[in-house]
Protein backbone atom coordinates (compact mmCIF):
# COMPACT_ATOMS: atom_id res chain seq x y z
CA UNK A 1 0.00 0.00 0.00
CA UNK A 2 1.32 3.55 -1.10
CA UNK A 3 1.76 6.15 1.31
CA UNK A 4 -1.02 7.95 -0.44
CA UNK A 5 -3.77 4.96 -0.12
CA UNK A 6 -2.50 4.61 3.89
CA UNK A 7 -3.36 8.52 4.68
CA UNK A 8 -6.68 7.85 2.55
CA UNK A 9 -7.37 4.84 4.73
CA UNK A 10 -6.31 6.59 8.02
CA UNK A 11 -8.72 9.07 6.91
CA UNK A 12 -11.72 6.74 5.94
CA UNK A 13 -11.21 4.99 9.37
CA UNK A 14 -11.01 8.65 11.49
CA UNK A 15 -14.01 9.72 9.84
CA UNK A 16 -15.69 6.29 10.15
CA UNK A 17 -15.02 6.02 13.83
CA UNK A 18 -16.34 9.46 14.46
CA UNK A 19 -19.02 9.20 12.45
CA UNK A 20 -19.67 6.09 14.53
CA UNK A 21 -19.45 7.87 18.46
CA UNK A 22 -22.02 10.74 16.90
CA UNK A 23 -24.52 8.69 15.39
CA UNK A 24 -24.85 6.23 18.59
CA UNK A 25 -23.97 8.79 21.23
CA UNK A 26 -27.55 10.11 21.45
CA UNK A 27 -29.14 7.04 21.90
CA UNK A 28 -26.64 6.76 25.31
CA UNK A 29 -27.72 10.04 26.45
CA UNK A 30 -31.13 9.55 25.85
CA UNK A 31 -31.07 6.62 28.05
CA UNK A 32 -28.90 8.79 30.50
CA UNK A 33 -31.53 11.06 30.88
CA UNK A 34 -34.27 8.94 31.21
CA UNK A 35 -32.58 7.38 34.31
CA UNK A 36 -31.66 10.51 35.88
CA UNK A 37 -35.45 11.72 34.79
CA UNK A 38 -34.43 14.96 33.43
CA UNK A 39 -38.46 15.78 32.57
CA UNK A 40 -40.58 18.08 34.07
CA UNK A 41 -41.93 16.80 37.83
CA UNK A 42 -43.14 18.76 40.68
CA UNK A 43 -40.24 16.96 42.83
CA UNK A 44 -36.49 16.67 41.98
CA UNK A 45 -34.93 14.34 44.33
CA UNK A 46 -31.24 15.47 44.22
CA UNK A 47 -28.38 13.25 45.86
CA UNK A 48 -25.74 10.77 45.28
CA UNK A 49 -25.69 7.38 46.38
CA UNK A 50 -28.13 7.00 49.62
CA UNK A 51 -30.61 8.54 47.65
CA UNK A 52 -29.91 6.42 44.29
CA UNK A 53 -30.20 3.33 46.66
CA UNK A 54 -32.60 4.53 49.13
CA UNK A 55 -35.45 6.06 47.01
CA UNK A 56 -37.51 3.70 44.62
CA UNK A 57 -38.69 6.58 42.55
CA UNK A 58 -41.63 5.25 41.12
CA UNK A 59 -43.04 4.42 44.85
CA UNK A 60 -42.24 7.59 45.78
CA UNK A 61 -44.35 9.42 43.43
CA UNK A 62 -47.15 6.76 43.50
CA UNK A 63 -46.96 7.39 47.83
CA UNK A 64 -47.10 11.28 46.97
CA UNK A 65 -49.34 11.39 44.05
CA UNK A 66 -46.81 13.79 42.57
CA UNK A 67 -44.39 13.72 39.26
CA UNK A 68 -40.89 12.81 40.23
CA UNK A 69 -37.75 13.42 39.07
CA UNK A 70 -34.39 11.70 40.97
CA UNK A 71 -31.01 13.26 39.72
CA UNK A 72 -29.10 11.32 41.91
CA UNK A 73 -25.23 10.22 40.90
CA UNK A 74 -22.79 8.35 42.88
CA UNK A 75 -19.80 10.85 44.57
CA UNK A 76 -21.96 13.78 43.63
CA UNK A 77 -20.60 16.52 46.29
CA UNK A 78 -22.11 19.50 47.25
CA UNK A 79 -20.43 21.58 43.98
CA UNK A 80 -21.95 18.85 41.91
CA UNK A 81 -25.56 18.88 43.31
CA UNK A 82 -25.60 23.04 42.55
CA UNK A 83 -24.54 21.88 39.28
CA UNK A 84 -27.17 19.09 38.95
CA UNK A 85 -29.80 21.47 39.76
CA UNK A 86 -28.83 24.08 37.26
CA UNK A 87 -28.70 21.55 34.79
CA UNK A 88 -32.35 20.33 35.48
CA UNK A 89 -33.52 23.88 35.23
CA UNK A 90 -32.06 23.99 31.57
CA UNK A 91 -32.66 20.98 30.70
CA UNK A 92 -36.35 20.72 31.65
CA UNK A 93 -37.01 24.52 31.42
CA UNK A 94 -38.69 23.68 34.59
CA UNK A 95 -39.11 24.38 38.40
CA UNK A 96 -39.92 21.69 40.36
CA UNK A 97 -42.11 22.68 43.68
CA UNK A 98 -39.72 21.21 45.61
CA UNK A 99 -35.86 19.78 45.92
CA UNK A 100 -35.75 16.63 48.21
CA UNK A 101 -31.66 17.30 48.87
CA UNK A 102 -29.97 14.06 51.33
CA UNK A 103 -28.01 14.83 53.67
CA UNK A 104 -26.04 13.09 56.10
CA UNK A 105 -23.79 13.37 59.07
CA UNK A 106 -20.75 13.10 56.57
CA UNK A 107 -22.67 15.48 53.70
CA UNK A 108 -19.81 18.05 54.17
CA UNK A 109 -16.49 15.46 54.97
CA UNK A 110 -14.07 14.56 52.69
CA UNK A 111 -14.26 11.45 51.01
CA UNK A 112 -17.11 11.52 48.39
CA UNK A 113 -15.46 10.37 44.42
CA UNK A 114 -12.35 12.08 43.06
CA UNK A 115 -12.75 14.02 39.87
CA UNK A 116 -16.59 14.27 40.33
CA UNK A 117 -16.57 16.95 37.45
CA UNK A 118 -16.43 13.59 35.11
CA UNK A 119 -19.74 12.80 35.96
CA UNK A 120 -21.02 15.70 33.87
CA UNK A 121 -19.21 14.63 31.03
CA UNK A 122 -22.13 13.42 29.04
CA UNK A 123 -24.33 16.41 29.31
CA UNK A 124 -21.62 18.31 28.05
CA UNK A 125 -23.36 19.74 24.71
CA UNK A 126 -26.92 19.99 26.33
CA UNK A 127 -26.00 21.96 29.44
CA UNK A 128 -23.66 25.39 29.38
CA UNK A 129 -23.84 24.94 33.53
CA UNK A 130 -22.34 21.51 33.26
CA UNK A 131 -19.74 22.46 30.21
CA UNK A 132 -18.05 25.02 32.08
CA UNK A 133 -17.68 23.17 35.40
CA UNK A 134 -16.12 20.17 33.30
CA UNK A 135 -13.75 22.56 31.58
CA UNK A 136 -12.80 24.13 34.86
CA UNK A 137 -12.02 20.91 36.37
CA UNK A 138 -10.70 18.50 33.45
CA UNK A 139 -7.27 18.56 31.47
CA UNK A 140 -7.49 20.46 28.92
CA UNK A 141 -6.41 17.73 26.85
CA UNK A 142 -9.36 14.90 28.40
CA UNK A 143 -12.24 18.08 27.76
CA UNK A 144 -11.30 18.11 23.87
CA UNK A 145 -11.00 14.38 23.62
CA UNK A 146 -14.54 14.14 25.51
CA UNK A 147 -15.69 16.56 23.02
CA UNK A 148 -14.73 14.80 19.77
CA UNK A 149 -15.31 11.06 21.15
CA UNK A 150 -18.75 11.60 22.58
CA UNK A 151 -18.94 7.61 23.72
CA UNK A 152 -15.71 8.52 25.76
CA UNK A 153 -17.85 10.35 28.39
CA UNK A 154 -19.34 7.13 29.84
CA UNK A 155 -17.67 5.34 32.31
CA UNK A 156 -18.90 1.32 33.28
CA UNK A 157 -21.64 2.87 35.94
CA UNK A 158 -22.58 5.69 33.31
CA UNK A 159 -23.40 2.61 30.74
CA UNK A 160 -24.78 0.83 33.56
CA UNK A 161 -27.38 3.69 34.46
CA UNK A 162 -27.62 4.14 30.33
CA UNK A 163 -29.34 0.85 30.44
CA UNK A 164 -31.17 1.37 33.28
CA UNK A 165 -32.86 4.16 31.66
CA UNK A 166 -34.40 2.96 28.97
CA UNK A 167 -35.73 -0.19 31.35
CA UNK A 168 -37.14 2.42 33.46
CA UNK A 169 -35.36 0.57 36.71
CA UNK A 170 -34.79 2.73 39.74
CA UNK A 171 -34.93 -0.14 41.86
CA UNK A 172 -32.19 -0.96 44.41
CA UNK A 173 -30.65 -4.47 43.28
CA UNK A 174 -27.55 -4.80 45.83
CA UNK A 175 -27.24 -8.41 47.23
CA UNK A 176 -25.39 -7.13 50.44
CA UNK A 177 -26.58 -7.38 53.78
CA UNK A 178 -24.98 -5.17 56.84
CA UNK A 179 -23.23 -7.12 59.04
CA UNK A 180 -23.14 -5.37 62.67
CA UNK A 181 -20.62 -7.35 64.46
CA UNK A 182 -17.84 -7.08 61.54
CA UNK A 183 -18.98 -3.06 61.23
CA UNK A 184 -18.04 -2.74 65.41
CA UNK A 185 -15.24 -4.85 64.98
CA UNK A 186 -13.70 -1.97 62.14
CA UNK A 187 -15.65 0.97 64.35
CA UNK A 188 -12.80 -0.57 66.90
CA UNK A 189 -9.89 -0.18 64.07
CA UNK A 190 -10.95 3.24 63.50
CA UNK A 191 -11.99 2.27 59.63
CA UNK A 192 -14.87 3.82 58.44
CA UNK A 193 -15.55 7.21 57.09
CA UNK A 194 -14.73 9.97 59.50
CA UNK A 195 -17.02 13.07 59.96
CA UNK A 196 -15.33 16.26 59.10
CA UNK A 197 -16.58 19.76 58.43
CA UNK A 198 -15.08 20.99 55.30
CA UNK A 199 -15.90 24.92 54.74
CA UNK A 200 -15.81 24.87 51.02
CA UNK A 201 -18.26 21.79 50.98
CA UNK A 202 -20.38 23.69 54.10
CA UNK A 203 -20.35 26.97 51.66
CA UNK A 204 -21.32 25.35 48.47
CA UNK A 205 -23.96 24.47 50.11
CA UNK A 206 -25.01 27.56 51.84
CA UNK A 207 -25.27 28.76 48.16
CA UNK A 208 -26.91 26.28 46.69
CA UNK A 209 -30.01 26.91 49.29
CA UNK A 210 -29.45 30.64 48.31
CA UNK A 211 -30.05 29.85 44.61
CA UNK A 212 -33.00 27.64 45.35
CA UNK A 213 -34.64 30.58 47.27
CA UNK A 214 -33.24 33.03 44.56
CA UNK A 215 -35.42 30.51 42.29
CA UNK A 216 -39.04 30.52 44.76
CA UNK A 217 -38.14 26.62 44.43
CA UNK A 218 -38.89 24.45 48.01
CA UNK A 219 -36.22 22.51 49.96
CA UNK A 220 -36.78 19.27 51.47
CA UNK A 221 -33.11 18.55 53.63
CA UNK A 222 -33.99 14.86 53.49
CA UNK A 223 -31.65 12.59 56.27
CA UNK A 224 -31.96 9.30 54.81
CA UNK A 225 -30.99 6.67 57.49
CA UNK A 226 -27.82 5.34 58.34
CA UNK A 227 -26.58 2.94 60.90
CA UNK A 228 -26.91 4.35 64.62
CA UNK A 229 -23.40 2.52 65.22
CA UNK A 230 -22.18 5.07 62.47
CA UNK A 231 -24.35 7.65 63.88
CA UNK A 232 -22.71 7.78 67.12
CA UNK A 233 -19.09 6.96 66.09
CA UNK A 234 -18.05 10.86 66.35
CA UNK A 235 -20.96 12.03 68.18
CA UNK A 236 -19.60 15.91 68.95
CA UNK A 237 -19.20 16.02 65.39
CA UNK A 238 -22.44 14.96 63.93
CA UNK A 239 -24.25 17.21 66.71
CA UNK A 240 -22.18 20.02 64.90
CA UNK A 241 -23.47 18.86 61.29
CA UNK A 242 -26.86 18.51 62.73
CA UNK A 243 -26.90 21.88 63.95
CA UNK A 244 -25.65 23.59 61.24
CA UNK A 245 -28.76 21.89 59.33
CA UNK A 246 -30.90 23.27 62.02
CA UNK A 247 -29.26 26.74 61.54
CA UNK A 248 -29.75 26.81 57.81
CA UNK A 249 -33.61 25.53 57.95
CA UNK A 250 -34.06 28.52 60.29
CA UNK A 251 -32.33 30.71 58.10
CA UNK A 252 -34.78 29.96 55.34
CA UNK A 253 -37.96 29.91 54.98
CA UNK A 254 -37.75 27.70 52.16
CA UNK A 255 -36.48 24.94 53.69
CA UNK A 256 -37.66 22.05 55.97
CA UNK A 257 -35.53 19.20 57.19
CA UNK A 258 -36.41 15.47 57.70
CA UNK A 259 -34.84 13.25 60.14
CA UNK A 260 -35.31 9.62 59.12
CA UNK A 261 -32.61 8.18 61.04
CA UNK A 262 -34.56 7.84 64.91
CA UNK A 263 -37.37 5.75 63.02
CA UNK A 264 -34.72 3.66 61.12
CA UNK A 265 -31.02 3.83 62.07
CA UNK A 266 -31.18 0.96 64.20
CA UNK A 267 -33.12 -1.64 62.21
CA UNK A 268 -30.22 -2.82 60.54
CA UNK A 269 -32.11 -5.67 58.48
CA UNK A 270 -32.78 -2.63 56.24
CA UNK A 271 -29.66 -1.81 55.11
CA UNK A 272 -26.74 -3.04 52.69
CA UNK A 273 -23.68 -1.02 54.39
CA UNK A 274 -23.73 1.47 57.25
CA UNK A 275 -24.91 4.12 54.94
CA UNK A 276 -26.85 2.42 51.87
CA UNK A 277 -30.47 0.67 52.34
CA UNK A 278 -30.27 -2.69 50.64
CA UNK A 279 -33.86 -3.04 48.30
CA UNK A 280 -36.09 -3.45 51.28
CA UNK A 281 -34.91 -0.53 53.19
CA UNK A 282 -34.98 1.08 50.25
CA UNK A 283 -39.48 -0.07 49.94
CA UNK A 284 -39.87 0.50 53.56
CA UNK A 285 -38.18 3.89 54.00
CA UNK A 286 -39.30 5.57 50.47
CA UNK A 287 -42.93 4.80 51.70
CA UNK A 288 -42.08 6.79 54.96
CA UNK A 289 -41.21 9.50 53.07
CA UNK A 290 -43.66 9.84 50.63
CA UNK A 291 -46.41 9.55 53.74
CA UNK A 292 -44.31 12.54 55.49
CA UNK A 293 -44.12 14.49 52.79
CA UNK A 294 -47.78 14.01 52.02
CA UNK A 295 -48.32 16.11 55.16
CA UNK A 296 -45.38 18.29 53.80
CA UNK A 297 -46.37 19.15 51.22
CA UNK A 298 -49.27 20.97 52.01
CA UNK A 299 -47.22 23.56 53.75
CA UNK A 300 -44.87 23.95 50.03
């Protein structure tokens, strides 16, 4: 083959493979976005994982009798979730009535996934919130390669919820089971995920409730259950988390917070880990919190 023919060929293939990532790329996002419902509802759930494991969406808006939306990723941080919300806005050219937000004793520690900006990846062309926090964040060199090579943006648990999507499956589907005495046992060893109160994390999202009154939209601070033996590990430092939630739902009138954790944190047949609901946790406690927010909602 001439060196002529071998650039032709190079070419055919470039143009081939390209070709290839932008005619089956919007089938992946569309499946994307039908798992992280990014449709008009009248609730956005907004999290990462307790919520994508401890809220069967479907129950929770047949419980409520209301449209919902969960936009709920695994690692998502507090810079994230602002971002996820501004996305939904755009994306939906919608306000939902309320934001159901999780929260947790460790919602401003560090520790959530490295590189979180990558989750965003996908929504890269639909979303000028979620382009610019990606190019802030990424390489210059991985933004432009995400750019050309569309299917590039999804990682094994972004194809995973791709599928999910167009199944319509919100369902928790972990086998695990919480084992108490080995959870003391690394309590004792001092391994498990320490509290801390990071200010950056603990201003993020002081703004984020700022822009959610900013946008008349309703906040739900929503504290799924975990473990008590978690609970209690550091207890001078959750009190201070739990009072800083306190101080911010007094701050605004916009906001309401939920304590699920007396009424669950110590039935430990409901959960996978010390912070995830395995799939009947995830029934029984998404039932309690449609009923509650049945009452709720009438306040909204």
């Amino acid at each position: 083959m001439t060196k002529h023919r071998l650039a032709i060929f190079i070419f055919i293939c470039i143009f081939l493979f390209l070709g290839l990532n932008w005619l089956i790329a919007p089938w992946f996002k569309a499946g994307l976005r039908k798992y992280y419902c990014l449709e008009p509802s009248e609730v956005l759930v907004i999290g990462h994982s307790m919520s994508e494991m401890g809220i069967d969406r479907n129950l929770l808006a047949e419980t409520l009798g209301m449209t919902v939306s969960k936009y709920c990723m695994n690692g998502a941080g507090t810079a994230d979730r602002l971002v996820m919300i501004q996305h939904y806005l755009e994306a939906t050219k919608h306000k939902p009535k309320f934001v159901l937000y999780d929260v947790s004793g460790r919602s401003f520690s560090y520790g959530l996934a490295n590189n979180s900006f990558a989750l965003f990846y996908p929504f890269m062309e639909e979303s000028p919130t979620a382009n610019r926090y990606v190019k802030e964040n990424a390489p210059a060199q991985e933004y432009w390669r995400k750019k050309l090579f569309p299917l590039c943006r999804y990682d094994d648990t972004r194809l995973g919820a791709v599928v999910r999507g167009w199944r319509g499956d919100w369902k928790n589907r972990t086998l695990k089971q919480f084992d108490a005495d080995n959870f003391r046992l690394k309590l004792s060893l001092g391994e498990f995920w320490h509290i801390s109160l990071d200010k950056q994390n603990m201003a993020k999202f002081v703004e984020t409730l700022e822009y959610l009154e900013k946008e008349n939209i309703g906040v739900i601070l929503l504290a799924l259950p975990c473990v008590d033996l978690l609970n209690t590990a550091e207890p001078e430092l959750y009190a201070q988390v739990w009072e800083f939630l306190r101080q911010q739902t007094a701050k605004f009138p916009n906001v309401h917070f939920l304590d699920f954790n007396p009424e669950f944190s110590h039935r430990y047949e409901l959960f996978g880990d010390p912070i995830h609901l395995n799939p009947k946790g995830q029934q029984v406690v998404t039932r309690a919190v449609g009923e509650k927010l049945t009452e709720l909602s009438k306040e909204l």
